[in-house]
N, C-alpha and C. Protein backbone atom coordinates (compact mmCIF):
# COMPACT_ATOMS: atom_id res chain seq x y z
N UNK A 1 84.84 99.67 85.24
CA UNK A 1 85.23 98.85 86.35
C UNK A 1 84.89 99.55 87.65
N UNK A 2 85.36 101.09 87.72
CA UNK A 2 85.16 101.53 88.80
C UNK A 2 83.54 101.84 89.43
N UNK A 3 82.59 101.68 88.44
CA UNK A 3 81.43 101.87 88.09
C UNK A 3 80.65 100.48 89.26
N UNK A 4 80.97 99.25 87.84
CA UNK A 4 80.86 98.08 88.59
C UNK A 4 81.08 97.53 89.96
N UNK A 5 82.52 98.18 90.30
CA UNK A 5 83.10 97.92 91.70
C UNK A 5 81.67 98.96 93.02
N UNK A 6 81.81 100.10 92.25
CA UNK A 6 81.12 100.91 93.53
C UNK A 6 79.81 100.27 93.83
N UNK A 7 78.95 99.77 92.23
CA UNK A 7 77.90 99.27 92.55
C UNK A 7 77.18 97.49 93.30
N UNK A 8 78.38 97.23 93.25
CA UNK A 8 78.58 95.71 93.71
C UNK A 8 78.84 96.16 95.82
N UNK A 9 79.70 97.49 96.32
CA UNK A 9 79.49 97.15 97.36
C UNK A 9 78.44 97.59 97.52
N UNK A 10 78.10 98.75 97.03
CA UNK A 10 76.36 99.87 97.73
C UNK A 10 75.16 98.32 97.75
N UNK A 11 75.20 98.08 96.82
CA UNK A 11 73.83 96.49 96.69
C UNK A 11 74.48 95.66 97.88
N UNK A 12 75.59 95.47 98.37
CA UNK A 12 75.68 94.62 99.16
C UNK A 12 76.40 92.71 98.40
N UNK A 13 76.79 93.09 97.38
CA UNK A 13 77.36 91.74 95.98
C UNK A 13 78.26 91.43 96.39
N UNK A 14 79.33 92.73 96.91
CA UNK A 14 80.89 92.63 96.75
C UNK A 14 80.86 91.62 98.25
N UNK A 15 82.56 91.09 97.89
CA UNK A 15 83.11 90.57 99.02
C UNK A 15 83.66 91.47 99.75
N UNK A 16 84.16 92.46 99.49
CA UNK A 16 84.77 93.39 100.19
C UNK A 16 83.89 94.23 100.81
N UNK A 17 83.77 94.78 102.11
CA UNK A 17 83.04 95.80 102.83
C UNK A 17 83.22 97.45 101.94
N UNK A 18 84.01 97.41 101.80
CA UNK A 18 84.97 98.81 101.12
C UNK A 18 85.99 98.30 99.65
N UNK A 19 85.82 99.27 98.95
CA UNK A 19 86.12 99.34 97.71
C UNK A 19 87.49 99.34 98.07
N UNK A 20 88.68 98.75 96.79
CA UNK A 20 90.23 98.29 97.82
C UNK A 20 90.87 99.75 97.48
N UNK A 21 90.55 100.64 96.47
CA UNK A 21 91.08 101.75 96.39
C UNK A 21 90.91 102.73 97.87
N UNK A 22 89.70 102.68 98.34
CA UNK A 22 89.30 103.19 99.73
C UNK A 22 89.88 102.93 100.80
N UNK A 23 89.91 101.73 100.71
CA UNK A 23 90.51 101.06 101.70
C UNK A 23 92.34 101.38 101.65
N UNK A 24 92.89 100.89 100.79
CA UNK A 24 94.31 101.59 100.41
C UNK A 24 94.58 103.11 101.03
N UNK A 25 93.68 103.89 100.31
CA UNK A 25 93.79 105.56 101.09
C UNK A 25 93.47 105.61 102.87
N UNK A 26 92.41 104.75 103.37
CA UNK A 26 92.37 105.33 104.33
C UNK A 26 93.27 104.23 105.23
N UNK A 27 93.99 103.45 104.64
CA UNK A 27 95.10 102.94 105.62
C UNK A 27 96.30 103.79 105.73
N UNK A 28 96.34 104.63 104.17
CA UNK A 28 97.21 105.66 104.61
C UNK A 28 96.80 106.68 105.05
N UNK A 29 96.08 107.49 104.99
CA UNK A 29 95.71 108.48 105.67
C UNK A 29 94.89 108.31 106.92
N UNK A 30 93.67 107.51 107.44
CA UNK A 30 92.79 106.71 108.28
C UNK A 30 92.07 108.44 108.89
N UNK A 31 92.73 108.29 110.20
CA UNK A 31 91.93 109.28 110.58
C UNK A 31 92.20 111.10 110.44
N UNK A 32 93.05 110.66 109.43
CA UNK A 32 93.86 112.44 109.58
C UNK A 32 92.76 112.98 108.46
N UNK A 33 92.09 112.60 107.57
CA UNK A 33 91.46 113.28 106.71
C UNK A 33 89.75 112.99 106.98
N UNK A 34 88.75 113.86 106.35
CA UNK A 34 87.66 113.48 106.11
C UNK A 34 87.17 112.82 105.65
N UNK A 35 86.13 111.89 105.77
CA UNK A 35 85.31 110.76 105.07
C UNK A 35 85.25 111.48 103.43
N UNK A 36 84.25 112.93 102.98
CA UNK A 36 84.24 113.01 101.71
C UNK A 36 85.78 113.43 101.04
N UNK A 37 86.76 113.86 101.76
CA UNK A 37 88.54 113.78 101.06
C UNK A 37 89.04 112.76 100.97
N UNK A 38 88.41 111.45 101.51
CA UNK A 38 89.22 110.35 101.76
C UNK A 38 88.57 109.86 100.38
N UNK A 39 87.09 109.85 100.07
CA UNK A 39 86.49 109.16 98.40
C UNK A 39 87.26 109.71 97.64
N UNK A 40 87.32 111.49 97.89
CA UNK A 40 87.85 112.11 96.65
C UNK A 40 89.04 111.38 96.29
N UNK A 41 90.18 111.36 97.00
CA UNK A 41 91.38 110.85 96.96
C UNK A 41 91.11 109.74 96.26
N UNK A 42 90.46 108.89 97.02
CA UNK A 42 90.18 106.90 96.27
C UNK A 42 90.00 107.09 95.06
N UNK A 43 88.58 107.61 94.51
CA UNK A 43 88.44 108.23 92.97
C UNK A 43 89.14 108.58 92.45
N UNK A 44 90.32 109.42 92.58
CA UNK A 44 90.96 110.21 91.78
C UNK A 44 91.94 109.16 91.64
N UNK A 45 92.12 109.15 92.45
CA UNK A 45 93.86 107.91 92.48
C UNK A 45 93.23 106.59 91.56
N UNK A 46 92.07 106.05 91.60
CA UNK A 46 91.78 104.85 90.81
C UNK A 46 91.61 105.25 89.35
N UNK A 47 90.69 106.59 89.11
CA UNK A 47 90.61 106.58 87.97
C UNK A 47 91.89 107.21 87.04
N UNK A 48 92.88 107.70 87.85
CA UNK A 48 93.98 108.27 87.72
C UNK A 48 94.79 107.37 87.04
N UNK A 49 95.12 106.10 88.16
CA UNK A 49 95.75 105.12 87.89
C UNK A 49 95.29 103.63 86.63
N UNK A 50 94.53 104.43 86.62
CA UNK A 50 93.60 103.33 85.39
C UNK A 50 93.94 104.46 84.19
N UNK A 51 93.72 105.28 84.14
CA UNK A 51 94.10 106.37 83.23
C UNK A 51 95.35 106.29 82.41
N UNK A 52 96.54 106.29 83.96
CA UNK A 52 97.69 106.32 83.13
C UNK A 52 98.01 104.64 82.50
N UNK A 53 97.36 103.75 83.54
CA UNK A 53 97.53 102.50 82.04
C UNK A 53 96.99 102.30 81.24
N UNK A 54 95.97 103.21 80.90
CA UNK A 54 95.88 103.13 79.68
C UNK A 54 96.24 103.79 78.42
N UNK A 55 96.85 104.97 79.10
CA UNK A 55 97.85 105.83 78.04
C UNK A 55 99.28 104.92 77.91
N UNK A 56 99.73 104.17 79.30
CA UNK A 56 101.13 103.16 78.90
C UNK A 56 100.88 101.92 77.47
N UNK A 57 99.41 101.40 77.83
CA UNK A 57 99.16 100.23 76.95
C UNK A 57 98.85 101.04 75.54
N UNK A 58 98.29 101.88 75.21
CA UNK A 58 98.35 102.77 73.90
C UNK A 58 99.75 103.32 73.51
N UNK A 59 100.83 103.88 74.28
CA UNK A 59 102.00 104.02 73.91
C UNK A 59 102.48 102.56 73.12
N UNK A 60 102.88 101.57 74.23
CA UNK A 60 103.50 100.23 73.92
C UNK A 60 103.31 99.53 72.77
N UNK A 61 101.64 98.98 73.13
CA UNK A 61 101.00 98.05 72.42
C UNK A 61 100.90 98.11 71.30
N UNK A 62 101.19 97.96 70.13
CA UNK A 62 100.70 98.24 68.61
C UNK A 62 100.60 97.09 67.78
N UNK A 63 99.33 97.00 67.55
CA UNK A 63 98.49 97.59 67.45
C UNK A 63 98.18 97.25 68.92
N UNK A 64 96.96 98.01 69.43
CA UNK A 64 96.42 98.05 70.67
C UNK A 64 95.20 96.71 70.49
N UNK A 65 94.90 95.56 71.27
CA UNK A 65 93.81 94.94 70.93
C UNK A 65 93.32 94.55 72.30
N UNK A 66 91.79 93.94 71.77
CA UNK A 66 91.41 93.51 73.17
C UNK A 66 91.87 92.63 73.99
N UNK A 67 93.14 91.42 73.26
CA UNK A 67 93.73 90.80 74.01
C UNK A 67 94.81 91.46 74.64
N UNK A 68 95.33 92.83 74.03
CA UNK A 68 96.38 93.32 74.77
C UNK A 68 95.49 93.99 76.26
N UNK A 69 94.64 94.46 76.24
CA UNK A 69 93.89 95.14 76.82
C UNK A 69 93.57 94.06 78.36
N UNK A 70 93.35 92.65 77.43
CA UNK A 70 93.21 91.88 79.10
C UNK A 70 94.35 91.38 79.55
N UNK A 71 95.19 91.08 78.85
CA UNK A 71 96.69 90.76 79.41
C UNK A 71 96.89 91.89 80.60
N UNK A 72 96.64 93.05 80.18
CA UNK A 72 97.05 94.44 81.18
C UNK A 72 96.25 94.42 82.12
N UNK A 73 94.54 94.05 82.13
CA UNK A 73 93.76 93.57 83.39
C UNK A 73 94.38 92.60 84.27
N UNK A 74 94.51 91.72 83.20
CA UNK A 74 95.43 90.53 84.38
C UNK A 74 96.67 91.01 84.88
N UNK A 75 97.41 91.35 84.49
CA UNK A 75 98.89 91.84 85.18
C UNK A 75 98.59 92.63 86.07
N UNK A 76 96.99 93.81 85.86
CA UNK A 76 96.96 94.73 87.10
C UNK A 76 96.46 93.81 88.39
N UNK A 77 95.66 92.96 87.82
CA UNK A 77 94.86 91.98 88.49
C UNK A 77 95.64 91.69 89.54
N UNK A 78 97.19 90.62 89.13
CA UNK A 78 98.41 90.01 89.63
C UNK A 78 98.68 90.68 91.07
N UNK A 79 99.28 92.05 90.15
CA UNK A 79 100.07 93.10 90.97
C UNK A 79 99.13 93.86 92.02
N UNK A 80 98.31 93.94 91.59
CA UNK A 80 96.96 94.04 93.33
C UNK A 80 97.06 93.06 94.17
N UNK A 81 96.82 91.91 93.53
CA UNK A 81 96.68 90.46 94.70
C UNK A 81 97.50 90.03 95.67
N UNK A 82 99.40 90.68 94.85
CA UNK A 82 100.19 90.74 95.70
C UNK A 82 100.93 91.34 96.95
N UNK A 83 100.72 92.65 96.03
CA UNK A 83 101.14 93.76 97.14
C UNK A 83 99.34 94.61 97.57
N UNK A 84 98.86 95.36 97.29
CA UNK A 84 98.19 96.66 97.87
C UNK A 84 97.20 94.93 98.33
N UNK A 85 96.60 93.76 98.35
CA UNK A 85 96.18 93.25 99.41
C UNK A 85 96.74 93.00 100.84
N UNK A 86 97.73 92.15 100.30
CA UNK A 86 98.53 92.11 101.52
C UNK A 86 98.99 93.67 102.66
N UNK A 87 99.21 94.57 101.58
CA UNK A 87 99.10 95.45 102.43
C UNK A 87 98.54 96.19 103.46
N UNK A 88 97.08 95.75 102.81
CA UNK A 88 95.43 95.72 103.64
C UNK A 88 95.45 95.18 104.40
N UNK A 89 96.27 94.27 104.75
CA UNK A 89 95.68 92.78 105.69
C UNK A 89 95.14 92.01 105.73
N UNK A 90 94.66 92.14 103.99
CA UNK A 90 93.59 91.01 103.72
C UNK A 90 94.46 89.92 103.01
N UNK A 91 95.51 89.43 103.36
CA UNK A 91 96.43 88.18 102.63
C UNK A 91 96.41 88.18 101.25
N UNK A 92 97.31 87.29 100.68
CA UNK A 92 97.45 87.20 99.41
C UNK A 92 96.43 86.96 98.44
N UNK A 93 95.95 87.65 97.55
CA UNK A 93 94.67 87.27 96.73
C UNK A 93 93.56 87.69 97.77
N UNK A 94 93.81 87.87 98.72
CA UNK A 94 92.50 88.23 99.89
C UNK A 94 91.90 87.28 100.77
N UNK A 95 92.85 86.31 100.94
CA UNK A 95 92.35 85.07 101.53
C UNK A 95 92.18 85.28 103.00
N UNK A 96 92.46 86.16 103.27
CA UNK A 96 92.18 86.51 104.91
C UNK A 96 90.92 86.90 105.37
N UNK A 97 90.47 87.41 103.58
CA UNK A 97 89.15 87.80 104.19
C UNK A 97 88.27 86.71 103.46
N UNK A 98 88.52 86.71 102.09
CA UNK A 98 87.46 85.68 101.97
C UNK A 98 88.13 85.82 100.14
N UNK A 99 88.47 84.10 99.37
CA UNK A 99 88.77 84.15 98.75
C UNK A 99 88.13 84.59 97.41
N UNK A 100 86.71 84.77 97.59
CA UNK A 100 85.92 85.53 96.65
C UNK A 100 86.15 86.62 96.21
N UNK A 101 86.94 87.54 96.67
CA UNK A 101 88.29 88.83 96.38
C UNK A 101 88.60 88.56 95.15
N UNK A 102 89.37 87.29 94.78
CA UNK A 102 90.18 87.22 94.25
C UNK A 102 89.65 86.80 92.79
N UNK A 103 88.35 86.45 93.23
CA UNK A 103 87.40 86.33 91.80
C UNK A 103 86.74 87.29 91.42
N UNK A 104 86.32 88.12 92.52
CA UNK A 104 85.41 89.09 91.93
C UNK A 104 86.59 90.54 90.93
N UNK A 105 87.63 90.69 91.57
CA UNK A 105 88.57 91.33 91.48
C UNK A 105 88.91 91.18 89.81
N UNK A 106 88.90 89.90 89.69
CA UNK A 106 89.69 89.24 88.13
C UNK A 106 88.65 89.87 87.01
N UNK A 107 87.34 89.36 87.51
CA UNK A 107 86.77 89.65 86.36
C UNK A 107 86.26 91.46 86.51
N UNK A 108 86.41 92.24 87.75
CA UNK A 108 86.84 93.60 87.40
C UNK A 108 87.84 94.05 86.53
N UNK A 109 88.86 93.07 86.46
CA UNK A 109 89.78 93.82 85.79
C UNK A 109 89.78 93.30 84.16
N UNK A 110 89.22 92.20 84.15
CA UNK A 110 88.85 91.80 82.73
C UNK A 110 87.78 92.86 81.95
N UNK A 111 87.10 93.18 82.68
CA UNK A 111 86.21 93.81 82.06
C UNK A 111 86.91 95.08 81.84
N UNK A 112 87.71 96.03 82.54
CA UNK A 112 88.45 96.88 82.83
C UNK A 112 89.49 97.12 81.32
N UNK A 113 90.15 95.81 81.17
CA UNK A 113 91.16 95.62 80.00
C UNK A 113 90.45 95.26 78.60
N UNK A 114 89.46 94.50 78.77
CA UNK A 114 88.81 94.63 77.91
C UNK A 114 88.17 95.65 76.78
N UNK A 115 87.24 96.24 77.94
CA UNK A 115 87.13 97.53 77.42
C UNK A 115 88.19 98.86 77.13
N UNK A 116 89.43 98.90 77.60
CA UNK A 116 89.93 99.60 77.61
C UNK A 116 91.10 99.10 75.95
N UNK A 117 90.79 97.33 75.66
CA UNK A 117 91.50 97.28 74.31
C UNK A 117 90.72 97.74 73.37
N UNK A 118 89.61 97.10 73.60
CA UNK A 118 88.35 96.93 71.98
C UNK A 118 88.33 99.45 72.16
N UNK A 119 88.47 99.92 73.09
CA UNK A 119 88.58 101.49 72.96
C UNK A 119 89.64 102.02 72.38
N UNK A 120 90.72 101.45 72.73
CA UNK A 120 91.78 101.91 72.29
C UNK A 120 92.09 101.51 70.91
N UNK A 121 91.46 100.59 70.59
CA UNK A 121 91.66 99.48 69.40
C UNK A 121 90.59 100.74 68.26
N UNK A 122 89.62 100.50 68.73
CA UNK A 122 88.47 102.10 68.09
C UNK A 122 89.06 103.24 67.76
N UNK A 123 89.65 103.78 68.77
CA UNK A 123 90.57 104.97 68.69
C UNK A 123 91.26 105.00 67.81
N UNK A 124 92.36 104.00 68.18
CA UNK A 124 93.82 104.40 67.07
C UNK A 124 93.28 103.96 65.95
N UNK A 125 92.32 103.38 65.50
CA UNK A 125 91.35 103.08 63.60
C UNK A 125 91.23 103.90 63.41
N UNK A 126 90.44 104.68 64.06
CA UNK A 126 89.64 106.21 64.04
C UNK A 126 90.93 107.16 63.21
N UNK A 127 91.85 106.75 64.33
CA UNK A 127 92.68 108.46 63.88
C UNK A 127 93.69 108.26 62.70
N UNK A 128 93.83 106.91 62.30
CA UNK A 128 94.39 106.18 61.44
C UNK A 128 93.63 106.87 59.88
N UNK A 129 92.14 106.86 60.05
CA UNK A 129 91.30 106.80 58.82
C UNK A 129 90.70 105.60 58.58
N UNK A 130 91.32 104.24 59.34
CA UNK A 130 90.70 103.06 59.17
C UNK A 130 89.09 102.78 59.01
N UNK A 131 88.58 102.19 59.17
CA UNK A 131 87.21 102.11 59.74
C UNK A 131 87.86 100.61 60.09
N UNK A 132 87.00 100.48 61.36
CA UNK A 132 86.94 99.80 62.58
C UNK A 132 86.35 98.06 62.16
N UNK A 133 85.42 98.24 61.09
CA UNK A 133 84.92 97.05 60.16
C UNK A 133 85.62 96.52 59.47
N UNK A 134 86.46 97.34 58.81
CA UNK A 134 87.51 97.01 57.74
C UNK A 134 88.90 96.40 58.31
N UNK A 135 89.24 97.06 59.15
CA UNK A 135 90.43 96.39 59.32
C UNK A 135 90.72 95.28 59.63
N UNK A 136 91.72 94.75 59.21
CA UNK A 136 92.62 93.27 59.54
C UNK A 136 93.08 93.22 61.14
């Protein structure tokens, strides 16, 4: 996702000028830090925060699947649209700036949960002994 996201603004695709993790950090920090501490931070904190849900949805979920995996895209999906936009100033879902946010965003995070079920779903087979073909 974070992959997709960076490469959608550099081409010029995204709706957003700035990636919303970036944007998030440098509304809190803005001018007190440096341009390359301010990415580091964004990076770390996104892939951080994608990290730990996906160690929460592997705790919880059992079995782990790809539908659990997009349920958790969408809920992150939700819980962005509401708060850390609005917080931006870009309105609910992003309608302040342009409601294409709110689409491009969804299917970031689909892809995001997705991949992060059908992996986790791999994984816990794996360490099971399952094979990944076989199972029910």
């Amino acid at each position: 996702m974070s992959i997709l996201m960076f490469l959608a603004v550099v081409s010029g695709k995204s709706p957003m000028s700035q990636p919303i993790p970036k944007a998030v950090v440098t509304q809190l920090f803005g001018s007190y830090l440096p341009k390359p501490m301010l990415m580091a931070l964004a990076i770390g904190l996104h892939l951080g925060y994608g990290g730990v849900f996906g160690a929460i949805l592997a705790w919880i979920a059992r079995p782990v699947t790809i539908r659990n995996g997009l349920a958790l895209g969408v809920g992150l999906w939700a819980l962005m649209q509401v708060t850390f936009l609005p917080f931006l100033g870009w309105g609910l879902f992003g309608t302040e700036i342009t409601p294409a946010i709110a689409v491009a965003t969804f299917v970031l995070h689909l892809v995001y949960g997705g991949v992060l079920g059908w992996a986790l779903d791999r994984e816990l087979l794996s360490m099971s002994g399952e094979s990944p073909t076989t199972a029910d």
